[in-house]
C-alpha atoms as a PDB file:
ATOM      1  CA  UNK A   1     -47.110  12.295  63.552  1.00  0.00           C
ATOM      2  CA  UNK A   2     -49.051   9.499  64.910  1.00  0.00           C
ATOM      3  CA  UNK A   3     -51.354  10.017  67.792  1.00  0.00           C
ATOM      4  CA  UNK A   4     -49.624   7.877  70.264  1.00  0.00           C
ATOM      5  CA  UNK A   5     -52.723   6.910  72.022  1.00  0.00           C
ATOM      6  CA  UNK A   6     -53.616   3.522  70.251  1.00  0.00           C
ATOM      7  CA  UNK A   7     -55.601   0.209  71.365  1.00  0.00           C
ATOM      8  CA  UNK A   8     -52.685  -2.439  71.566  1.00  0.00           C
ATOM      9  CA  UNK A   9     -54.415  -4.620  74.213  1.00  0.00           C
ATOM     10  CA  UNK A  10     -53.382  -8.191  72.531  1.00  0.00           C
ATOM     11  CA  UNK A  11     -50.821  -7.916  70.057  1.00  0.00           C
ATOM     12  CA  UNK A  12     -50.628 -10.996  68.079  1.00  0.00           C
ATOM     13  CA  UNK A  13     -47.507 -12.590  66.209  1.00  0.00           C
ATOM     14  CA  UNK A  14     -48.433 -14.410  63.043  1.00  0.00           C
ATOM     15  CA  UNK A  15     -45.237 -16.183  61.033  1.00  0.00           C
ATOM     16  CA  UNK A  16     -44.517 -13.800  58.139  1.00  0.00           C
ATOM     17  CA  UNK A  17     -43.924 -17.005  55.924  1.00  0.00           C
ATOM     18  CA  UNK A  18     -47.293 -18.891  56.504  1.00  0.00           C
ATOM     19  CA  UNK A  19     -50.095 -18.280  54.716  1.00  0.00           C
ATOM     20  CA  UNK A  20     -52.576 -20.616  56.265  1.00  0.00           C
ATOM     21  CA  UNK A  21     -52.040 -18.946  59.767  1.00  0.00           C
ATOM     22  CA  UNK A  22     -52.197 -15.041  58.232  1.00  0.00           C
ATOM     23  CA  UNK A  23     -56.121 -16.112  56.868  1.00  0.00           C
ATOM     24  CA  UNK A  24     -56.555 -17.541  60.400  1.00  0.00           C
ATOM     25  CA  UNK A  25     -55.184 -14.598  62.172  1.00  0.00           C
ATOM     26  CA  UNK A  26     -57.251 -12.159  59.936  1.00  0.00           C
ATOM     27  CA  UNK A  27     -60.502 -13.651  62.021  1.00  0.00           C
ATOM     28  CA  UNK A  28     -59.389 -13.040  65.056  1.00  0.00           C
ATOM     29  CA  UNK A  29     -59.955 -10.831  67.593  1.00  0.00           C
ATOM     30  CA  UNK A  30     -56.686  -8.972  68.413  1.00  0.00           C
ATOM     31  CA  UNK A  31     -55.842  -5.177  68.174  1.00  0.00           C
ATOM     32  CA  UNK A  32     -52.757  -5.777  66.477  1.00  0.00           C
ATOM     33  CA  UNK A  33     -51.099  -8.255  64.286  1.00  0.00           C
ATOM     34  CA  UNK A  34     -47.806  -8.697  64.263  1.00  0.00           C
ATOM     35  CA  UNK A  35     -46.049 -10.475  60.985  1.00  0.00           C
ATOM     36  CA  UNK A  36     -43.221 -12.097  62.002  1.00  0.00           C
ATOM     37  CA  UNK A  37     -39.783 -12.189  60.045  1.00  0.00           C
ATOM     38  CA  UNK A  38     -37.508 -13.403  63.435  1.00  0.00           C
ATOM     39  CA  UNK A  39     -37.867 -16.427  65.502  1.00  0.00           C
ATOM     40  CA  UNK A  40     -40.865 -18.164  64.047  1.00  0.00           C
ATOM     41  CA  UNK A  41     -39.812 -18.062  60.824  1.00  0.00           C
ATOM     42  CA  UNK A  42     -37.250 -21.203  60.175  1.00  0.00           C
ATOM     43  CA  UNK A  43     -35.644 -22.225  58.042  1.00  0.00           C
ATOM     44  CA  UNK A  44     -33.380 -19.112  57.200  1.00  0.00           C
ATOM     45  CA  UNK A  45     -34.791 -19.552  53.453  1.00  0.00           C
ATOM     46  CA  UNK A  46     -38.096 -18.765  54.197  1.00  0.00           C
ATOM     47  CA  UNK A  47     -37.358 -15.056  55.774  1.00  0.00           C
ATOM     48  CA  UNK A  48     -37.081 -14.051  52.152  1.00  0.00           C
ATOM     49  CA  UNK A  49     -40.567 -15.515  51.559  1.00  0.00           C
ATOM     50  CA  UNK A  50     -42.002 -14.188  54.628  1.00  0.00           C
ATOM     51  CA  UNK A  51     -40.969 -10.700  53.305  1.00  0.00           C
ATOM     52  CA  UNK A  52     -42.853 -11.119  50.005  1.00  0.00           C
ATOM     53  CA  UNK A  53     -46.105 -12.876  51.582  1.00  0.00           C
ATOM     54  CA  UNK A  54     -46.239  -9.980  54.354  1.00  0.00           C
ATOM     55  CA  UNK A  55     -46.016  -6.743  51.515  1.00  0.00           C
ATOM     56  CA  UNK A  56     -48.260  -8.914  49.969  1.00  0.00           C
ATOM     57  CA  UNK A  57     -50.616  -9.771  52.274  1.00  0.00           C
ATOM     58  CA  UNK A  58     -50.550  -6.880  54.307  1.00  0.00           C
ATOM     59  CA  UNK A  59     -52.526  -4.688  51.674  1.00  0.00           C
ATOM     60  CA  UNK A  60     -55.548  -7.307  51.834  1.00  0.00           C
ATOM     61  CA  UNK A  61     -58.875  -5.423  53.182  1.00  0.00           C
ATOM     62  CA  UNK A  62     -59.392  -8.280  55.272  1.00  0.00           C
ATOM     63  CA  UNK A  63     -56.334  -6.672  57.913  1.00  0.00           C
ATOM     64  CA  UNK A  64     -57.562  -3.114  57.631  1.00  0.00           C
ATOM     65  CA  UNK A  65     -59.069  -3.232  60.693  1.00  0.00           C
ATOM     66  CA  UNK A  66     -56.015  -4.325  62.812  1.00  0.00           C
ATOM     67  CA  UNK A  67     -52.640  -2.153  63.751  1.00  0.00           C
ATOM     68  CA  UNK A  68     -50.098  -4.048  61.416  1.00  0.00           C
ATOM     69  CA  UNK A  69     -46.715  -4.555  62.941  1.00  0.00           C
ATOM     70  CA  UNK A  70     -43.351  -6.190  61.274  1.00  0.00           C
ATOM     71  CA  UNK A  71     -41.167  -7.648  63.775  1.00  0.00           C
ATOM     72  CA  UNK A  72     -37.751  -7.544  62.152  1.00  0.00           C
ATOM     73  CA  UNK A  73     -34.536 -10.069  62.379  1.00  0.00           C
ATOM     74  CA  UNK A  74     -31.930  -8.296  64.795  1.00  0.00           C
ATOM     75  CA  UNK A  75     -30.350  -5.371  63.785  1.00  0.00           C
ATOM     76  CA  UNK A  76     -26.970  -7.362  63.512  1.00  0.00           C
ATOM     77  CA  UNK A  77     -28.007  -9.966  61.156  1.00  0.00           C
ATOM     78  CA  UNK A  78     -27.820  -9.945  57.819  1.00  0.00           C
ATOM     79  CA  UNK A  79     -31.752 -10.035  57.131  1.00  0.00           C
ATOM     80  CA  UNK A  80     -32.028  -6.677  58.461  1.00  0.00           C
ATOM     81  CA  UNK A  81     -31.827  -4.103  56.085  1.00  0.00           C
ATOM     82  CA  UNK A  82     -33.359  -6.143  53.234  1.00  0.00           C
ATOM     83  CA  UNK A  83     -36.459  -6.844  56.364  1.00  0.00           C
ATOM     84  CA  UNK A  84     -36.711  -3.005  56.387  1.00  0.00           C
ATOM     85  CA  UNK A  85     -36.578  -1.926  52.653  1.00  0.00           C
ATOM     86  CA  UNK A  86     -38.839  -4.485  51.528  1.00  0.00           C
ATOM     87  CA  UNK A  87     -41.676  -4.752  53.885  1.00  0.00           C
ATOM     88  CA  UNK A  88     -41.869  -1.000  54.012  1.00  0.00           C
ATOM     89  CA  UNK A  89     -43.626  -1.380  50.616  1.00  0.00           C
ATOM     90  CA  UNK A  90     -46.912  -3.141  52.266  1.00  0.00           C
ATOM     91  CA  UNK A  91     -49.951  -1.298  54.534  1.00  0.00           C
ATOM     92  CA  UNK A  92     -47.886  -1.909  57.703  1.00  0.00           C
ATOM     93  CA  UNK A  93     -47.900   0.631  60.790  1.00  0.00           C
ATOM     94  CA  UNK A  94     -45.073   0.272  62.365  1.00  0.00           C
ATOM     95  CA  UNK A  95     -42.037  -2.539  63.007  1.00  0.00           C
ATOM     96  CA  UNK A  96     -41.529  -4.439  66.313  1.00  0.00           C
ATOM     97  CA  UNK A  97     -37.285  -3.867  67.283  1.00  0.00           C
ATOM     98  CA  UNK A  98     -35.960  -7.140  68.533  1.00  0.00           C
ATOM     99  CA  UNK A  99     -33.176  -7.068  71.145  1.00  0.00           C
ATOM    100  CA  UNK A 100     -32.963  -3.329  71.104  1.00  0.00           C
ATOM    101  CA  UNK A 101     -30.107  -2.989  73.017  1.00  0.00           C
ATOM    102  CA  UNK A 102     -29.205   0.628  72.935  1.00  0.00           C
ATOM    103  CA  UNK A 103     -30.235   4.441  71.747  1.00  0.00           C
ATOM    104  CA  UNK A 104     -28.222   3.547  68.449  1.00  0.00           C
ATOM    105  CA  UNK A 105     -30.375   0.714  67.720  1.00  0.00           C
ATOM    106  CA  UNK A 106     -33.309   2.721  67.485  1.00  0.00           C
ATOM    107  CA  UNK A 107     -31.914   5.751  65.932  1.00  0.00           C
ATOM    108  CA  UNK A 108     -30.663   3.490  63.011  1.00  0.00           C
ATOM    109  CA  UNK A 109     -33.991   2.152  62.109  1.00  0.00           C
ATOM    110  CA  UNK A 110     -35.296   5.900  62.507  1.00  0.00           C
ATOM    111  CA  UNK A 111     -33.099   7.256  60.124  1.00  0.00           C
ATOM    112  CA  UNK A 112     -33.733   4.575  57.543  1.00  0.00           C
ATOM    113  CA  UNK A 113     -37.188   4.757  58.035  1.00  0.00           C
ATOM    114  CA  UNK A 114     -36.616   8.568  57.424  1.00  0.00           C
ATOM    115  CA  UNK A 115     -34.675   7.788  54.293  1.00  0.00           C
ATOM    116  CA  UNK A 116     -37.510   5.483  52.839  1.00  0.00           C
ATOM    117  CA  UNK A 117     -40.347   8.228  53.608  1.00  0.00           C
ATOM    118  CA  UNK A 118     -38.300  11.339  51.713  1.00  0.00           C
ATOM    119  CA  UNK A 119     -37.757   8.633  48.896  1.00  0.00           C
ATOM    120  CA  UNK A 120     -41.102   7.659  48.483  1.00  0.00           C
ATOM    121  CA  UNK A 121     -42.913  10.474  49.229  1.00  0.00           C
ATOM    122  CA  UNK A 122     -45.034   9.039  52.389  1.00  0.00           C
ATOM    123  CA  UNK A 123     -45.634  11.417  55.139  1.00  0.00           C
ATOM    124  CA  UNK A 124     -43.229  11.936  58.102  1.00  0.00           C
ATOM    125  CA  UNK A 125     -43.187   9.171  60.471  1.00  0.00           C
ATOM    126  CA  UNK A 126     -45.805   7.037  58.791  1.00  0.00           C
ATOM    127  CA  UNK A 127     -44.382   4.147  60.555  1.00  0.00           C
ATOM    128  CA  UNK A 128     -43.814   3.898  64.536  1.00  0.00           C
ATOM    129  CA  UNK A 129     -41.568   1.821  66.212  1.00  0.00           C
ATOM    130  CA  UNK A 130     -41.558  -0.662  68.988  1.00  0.00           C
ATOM    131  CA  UNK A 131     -38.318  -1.675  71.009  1.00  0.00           C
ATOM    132  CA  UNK A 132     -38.720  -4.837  73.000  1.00  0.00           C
ATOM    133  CA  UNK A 133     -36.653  -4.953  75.723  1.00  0.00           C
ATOM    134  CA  UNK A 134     -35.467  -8.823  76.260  1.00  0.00           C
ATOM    135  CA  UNK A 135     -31.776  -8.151  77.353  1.00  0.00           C
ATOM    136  CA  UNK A 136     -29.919  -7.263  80.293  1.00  0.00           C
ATOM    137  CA  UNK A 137     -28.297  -3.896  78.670  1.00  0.00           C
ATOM    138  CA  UNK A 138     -31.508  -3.077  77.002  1.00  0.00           C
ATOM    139  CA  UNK A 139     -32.419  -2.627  80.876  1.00  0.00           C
ATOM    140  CA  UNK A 140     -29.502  -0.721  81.749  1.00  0.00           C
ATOM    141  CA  UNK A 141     -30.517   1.651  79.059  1.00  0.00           C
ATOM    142  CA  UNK A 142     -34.405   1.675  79.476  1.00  0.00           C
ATOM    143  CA  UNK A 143     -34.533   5.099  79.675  1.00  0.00           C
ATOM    144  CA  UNK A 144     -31.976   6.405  76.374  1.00  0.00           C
ATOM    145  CA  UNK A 145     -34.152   3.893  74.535  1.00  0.00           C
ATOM    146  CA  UNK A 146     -37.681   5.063  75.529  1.00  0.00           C
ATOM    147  CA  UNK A 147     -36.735   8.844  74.500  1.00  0.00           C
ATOM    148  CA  UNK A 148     -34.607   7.375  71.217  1.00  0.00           C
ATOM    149  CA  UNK A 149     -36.861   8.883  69.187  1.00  0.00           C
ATOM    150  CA  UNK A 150     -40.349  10.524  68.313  1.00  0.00           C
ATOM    151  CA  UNK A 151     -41.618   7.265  66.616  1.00  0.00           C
ATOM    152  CA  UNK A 152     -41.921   5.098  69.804  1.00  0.00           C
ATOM    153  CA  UNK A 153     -45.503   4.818  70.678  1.00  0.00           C
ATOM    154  CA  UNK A 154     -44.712   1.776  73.121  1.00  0.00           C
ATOM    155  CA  UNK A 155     -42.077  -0.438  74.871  1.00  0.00           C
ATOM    156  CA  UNK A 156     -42.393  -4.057  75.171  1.00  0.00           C
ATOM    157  CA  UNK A 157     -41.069  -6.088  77.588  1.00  0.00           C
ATOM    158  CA  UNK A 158     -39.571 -10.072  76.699  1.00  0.00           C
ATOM    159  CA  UNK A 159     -39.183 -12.348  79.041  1.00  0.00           C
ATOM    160  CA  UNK A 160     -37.812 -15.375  77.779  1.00  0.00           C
ATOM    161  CA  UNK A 161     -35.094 -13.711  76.051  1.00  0.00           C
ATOM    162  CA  UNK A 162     -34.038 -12.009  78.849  1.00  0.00           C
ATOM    163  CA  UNK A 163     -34.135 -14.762  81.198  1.00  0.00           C
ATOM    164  CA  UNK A 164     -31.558 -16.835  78.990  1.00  0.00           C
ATOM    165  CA  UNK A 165     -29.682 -13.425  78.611  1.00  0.00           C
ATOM    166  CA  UNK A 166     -28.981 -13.126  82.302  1.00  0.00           C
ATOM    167  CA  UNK A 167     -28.323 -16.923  83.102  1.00  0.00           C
ATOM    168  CA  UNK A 168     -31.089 -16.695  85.317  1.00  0.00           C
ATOM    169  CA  UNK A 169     -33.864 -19.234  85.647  1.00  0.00           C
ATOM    170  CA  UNK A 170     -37.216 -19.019  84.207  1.00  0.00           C
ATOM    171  CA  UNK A 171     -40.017 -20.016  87.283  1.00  0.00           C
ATOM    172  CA  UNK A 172     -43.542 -19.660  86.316  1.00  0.00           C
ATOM    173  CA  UNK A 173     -44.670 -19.875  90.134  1.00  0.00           C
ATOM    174  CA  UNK A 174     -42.828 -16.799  91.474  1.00  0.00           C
ATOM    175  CA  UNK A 175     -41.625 -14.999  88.360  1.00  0.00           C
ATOM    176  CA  UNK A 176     -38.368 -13.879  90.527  1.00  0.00           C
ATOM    177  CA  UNK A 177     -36.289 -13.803  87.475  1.00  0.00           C
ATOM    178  CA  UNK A 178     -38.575 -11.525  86.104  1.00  0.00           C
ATOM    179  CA  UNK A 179     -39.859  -9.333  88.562  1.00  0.00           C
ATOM    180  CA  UNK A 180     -37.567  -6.609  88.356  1.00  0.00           C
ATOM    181  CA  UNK A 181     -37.326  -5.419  84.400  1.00  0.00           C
ATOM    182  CA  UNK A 182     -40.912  -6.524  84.410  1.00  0.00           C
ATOM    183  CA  UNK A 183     -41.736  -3.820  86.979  1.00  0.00           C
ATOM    184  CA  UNK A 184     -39.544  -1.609  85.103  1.00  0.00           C
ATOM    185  CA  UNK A 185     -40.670  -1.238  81.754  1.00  0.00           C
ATOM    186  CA  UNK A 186     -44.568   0.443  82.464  1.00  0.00           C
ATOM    187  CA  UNK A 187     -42.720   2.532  84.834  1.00  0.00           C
ATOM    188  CA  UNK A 188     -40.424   3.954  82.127  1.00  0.00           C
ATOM    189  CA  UNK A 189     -42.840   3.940  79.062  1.00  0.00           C
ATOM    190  CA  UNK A 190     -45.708   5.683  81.537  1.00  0.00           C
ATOM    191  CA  UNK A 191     -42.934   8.565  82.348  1.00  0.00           C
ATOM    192  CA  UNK A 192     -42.502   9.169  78.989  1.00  0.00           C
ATOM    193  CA  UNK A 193     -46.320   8.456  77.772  1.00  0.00           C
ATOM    194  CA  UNK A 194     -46.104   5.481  75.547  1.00  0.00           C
ATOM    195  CA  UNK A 195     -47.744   2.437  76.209  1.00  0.00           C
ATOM    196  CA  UNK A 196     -46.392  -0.737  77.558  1.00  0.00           C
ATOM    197  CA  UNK A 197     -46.512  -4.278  76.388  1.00  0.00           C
ATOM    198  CA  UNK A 198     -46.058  -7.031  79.080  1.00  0.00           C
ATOM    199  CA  UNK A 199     -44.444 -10.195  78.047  1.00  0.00           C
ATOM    200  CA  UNK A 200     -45.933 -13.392  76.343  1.00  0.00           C
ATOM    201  CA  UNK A 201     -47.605 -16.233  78.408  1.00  0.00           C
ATOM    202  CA  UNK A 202     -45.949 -19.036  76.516  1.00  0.00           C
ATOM    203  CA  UNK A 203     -47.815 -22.022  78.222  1.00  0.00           C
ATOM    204  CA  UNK A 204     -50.807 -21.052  75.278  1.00  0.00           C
ATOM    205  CA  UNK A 205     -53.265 -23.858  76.381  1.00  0.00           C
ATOM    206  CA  UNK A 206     -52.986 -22.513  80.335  1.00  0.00           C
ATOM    207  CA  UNK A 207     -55.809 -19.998  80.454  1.00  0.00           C
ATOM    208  CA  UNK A 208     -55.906 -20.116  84.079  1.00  0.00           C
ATOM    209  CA  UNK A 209     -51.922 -18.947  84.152  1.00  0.00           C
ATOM    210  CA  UNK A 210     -52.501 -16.676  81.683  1.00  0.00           C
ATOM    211  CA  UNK A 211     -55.117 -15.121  84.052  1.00  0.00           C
ATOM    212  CA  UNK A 212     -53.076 -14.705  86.534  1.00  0.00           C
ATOM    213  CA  UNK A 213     -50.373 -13.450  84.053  1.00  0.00           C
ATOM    214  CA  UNK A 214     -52.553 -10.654  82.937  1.00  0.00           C
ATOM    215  CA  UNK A 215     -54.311  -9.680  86.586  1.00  0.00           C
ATOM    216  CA  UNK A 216     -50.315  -9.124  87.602  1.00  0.00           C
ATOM    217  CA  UNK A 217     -49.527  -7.331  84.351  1.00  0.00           C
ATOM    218  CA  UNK A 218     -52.692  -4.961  84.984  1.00  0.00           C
ATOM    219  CA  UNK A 219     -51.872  -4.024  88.358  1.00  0.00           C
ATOM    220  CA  UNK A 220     -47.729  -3.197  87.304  1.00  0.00           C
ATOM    221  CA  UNK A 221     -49.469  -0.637  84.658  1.00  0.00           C
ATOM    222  CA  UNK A 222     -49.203  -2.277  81.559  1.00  0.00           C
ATOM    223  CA  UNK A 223     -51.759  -1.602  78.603  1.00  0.00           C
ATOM    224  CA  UNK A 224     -51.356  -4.869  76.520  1.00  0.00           C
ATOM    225  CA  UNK A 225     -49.325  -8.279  76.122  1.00  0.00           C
ATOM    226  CA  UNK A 226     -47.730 -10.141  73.206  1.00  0.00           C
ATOM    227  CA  UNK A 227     -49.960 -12.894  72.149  1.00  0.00           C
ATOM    228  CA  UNK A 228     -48.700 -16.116  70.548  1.00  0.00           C
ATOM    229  CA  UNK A 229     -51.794 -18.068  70.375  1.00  0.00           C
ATOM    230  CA  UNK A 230     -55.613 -16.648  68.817  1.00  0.00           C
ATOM    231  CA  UNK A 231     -57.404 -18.428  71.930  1.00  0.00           C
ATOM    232  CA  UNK A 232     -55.299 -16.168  74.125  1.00  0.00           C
ATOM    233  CA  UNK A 233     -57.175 -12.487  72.710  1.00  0.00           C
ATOM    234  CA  UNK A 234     -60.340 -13.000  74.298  1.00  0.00           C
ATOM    235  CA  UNK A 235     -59.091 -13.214  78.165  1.00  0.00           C
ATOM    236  CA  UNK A 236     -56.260 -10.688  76.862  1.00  0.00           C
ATOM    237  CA  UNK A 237     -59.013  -7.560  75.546  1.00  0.00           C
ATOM    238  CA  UNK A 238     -60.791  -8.277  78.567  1.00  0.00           C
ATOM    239  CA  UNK A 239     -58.417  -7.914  81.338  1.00  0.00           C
ATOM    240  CA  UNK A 240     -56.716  -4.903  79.189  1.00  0.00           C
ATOM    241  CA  UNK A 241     -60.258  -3.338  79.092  1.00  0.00           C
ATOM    242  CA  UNK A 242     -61.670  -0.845  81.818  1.00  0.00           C
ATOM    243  CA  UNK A 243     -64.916  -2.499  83.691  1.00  0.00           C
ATOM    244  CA  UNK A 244     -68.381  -0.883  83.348  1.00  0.00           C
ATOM    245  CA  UNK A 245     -67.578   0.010  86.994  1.00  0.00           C
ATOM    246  CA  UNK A 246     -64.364   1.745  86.531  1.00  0.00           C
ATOM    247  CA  UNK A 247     -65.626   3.944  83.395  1.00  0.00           C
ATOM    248  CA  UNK A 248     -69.098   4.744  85.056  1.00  0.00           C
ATOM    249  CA  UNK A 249     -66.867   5.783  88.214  1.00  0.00           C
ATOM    250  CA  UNK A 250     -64.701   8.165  85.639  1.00  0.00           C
ATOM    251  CA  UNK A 251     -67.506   9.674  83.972  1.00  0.00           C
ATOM    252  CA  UNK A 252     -68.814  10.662  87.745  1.00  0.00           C
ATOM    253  CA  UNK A 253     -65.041  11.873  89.213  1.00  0.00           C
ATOM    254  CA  UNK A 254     -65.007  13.930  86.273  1.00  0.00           C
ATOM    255  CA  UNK A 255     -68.339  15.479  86.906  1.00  0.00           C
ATOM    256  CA  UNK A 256     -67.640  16.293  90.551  1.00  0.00           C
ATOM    257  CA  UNK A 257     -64.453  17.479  89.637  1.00  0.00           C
ATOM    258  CA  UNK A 258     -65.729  19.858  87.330  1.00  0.00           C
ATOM    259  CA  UNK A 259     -68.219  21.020  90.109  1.00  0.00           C
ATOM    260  CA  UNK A 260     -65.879  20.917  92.455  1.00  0.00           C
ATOM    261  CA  UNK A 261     -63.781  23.690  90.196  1.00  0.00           C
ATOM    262  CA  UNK A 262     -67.046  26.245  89.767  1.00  0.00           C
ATOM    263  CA  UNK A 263     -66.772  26.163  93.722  1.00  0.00           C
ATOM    264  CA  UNK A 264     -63.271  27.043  93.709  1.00  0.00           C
ATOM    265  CA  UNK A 265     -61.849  23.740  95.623  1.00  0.00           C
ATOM    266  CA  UNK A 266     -59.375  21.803  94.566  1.00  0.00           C
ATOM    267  CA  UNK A 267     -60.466  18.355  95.669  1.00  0.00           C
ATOM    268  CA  UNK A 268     -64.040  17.036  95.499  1.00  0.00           C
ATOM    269  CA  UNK A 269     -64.756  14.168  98.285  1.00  0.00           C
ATOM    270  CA  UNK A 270     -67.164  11.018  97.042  1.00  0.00           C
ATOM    271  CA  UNK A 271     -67.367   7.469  99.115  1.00  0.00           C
ATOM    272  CA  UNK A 272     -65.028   8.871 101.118  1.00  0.00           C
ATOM    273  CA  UNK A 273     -62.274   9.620  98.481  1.00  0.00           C
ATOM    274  CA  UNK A 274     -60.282  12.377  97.449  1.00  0.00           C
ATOM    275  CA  UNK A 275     -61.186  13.315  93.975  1.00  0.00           C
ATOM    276  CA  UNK A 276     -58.261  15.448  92.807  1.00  0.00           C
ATOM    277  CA  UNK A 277     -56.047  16.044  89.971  1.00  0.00           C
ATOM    278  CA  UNK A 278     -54.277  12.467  90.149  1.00  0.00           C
ATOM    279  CA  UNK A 279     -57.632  10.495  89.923  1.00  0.00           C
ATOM    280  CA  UNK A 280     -59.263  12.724  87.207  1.00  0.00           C
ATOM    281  CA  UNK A 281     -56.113  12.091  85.178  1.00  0.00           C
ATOM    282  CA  UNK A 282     -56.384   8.587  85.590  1.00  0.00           C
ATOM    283  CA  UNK A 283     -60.376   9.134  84.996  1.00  0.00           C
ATOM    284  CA  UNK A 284     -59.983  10.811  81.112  1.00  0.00           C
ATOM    285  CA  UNK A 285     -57.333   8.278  80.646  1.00  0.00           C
ATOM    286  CA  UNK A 286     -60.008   5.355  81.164  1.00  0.00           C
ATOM    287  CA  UNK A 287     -62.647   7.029  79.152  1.00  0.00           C
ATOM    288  CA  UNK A 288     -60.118   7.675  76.019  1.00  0.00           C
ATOM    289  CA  UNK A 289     -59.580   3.797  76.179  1.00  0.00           C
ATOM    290  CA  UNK A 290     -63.216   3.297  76.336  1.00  0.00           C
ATOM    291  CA  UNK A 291     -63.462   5.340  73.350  1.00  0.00           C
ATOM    292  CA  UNK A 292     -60.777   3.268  71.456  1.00  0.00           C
ATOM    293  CA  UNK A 293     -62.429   0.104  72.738  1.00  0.00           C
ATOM    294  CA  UNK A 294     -65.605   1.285  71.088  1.00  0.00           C
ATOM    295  CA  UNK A 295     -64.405   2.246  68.040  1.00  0.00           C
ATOM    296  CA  UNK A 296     -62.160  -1.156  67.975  1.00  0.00           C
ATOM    297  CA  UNK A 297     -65.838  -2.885  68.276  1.00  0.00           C
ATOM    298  CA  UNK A 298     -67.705  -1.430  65.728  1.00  0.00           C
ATOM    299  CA  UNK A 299     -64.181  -1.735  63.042  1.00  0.00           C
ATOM    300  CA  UNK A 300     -64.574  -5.871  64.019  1.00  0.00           C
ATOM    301  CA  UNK A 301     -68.478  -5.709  63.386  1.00  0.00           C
ATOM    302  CA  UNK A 302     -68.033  -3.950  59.742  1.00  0.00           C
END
């Protein structure tokens, strides 16, 4: 199985069908691509491109040193299945759920993905699964979904989607409409130790929103956003990233900690602050993502 501790900071979608903006996406600096076969991909004839360019394209070195990600049509549609069987013949990771709704939803794709591995011979649970949550029942069953199955390394959270599901209205100043599932979803996924994926910024050209989008998404506990637009990674891997600060302050919890243990207390005190078990776990979580950070670097410098 896959370790589920992975660097999806800025995960980016690229149209499955368009060629032009795959080379443009293979230069840029996101953790994870994400190869669209749903809503940017119009007409309805050019899904069955985008299936061929994506197992194509998807096996080019140029992409080995991103996460690769399908996101699929709904599970109701008619593209699905097809989406599923033929994609699963590329170098992709894993397959983004739209509109997961329910347990079922999941466990479908799970099975089928199980079905596909036996057949071909690829080792269990090769590819992971994300649900994005964008309606209100996928909500009302956060929890079912987030322990659906073994291949979930992450839950990601849609606004938009969800905003039109609930008849609610979408307000960029106060987020209202949003602030409850938004809260939500890194609350589940952390309970259950997957990551968690905040919602696009869709106003792409607003760097200064999407600033404040991401200092919000930080503090609620999420790990990574969806990204629709290249010029969006940068701000994206660097609000996602721990400061010098905060890893320099791990390294040093840990080592009073550890001191703190030879002495037989439970709690070592430094500035003034308790450093005990909830801080050191937070401390080894930092310096893991350092580590993935670093490695991430010297993959984009090779």
């Amino acid at each position: 199985m896959k370790d589920k501790l992975q660097l999806l900071r800025s995960m980016m979608f690229v149209p499955g069908h368009n060629e032009k903006l795959i080379d443009s996406a293979s230069r840029s600096t996101a953790d994870a691509l994400i190869f669209d076969l749903e809503d940017s991909v119009q007409p309805e004839t050019n899904k069955l491109l985008a299936r061929e360019v994506i197992t194509r394209r998807s096996k080019d070195k140029q992409f080995d040193r991103f996460q690769k990600f399908v996101r699929l049509n709904e599970i109701e549609t008619e593209f699905f299945l097809q989406d599923v069987l033929k994609v699963t013949h590329g170098n992709i990771d894993g397959f983004l759920l739209s509109k997961t709704n329910t347990k079922e939803d999941v466990q479908y794709l799970d099975n089928l993905l199980t079905s596909i591995e036996l057949e071909r011979g690829l080792e269990k649970n090769t590819f992971s699964i994300i649900p994005i949550l964008e309606s209100a029942l996928s909500i009302v069953n956060i929890n079912e979904i987030a322990i659906s199955s073994e291949r979930i390394i992450a839950l990601g959270f849609g606004s938009e989607d969800y905003v039109s599901d609930i008849q609610g209205v979408r307000d960029f100043e106060t987020n209202v409409s949003i602030s409850f599932p938004r809260k939500l979803v890194p609350i589940v996924a952390r309970a259950h130790k997957l990551e968690a994926i905040d919602a696009a910024y869709i106003h792409v050209h607003d760097l200064e929103g999407l600033e404040r989008h991401l200092e919000t998404g930080k503090i609620l506990g999420y790990g990574g956003m969806w990204v629709l637009h290249p010029k969006q990674n940068e701000k994206v891997n660097q609000i996602f990233s721990p400061t010098d600060k905060e890893y320099e302050d791990s390294v040093e919890f840990l080592r009073l900690y550890d001191e703190a243990k030879k002495l037989n207390k439970g709690v070592a005190i430094i500035e003034g602050k308790f450093v005990g078990p909830p801080l050191i776990t937070k401390s080894k979580d930092i310096i893991a993502r350092v580590e993935l950070i670093e490695k991430r670097r010297k993959q984009f410098e090779s």
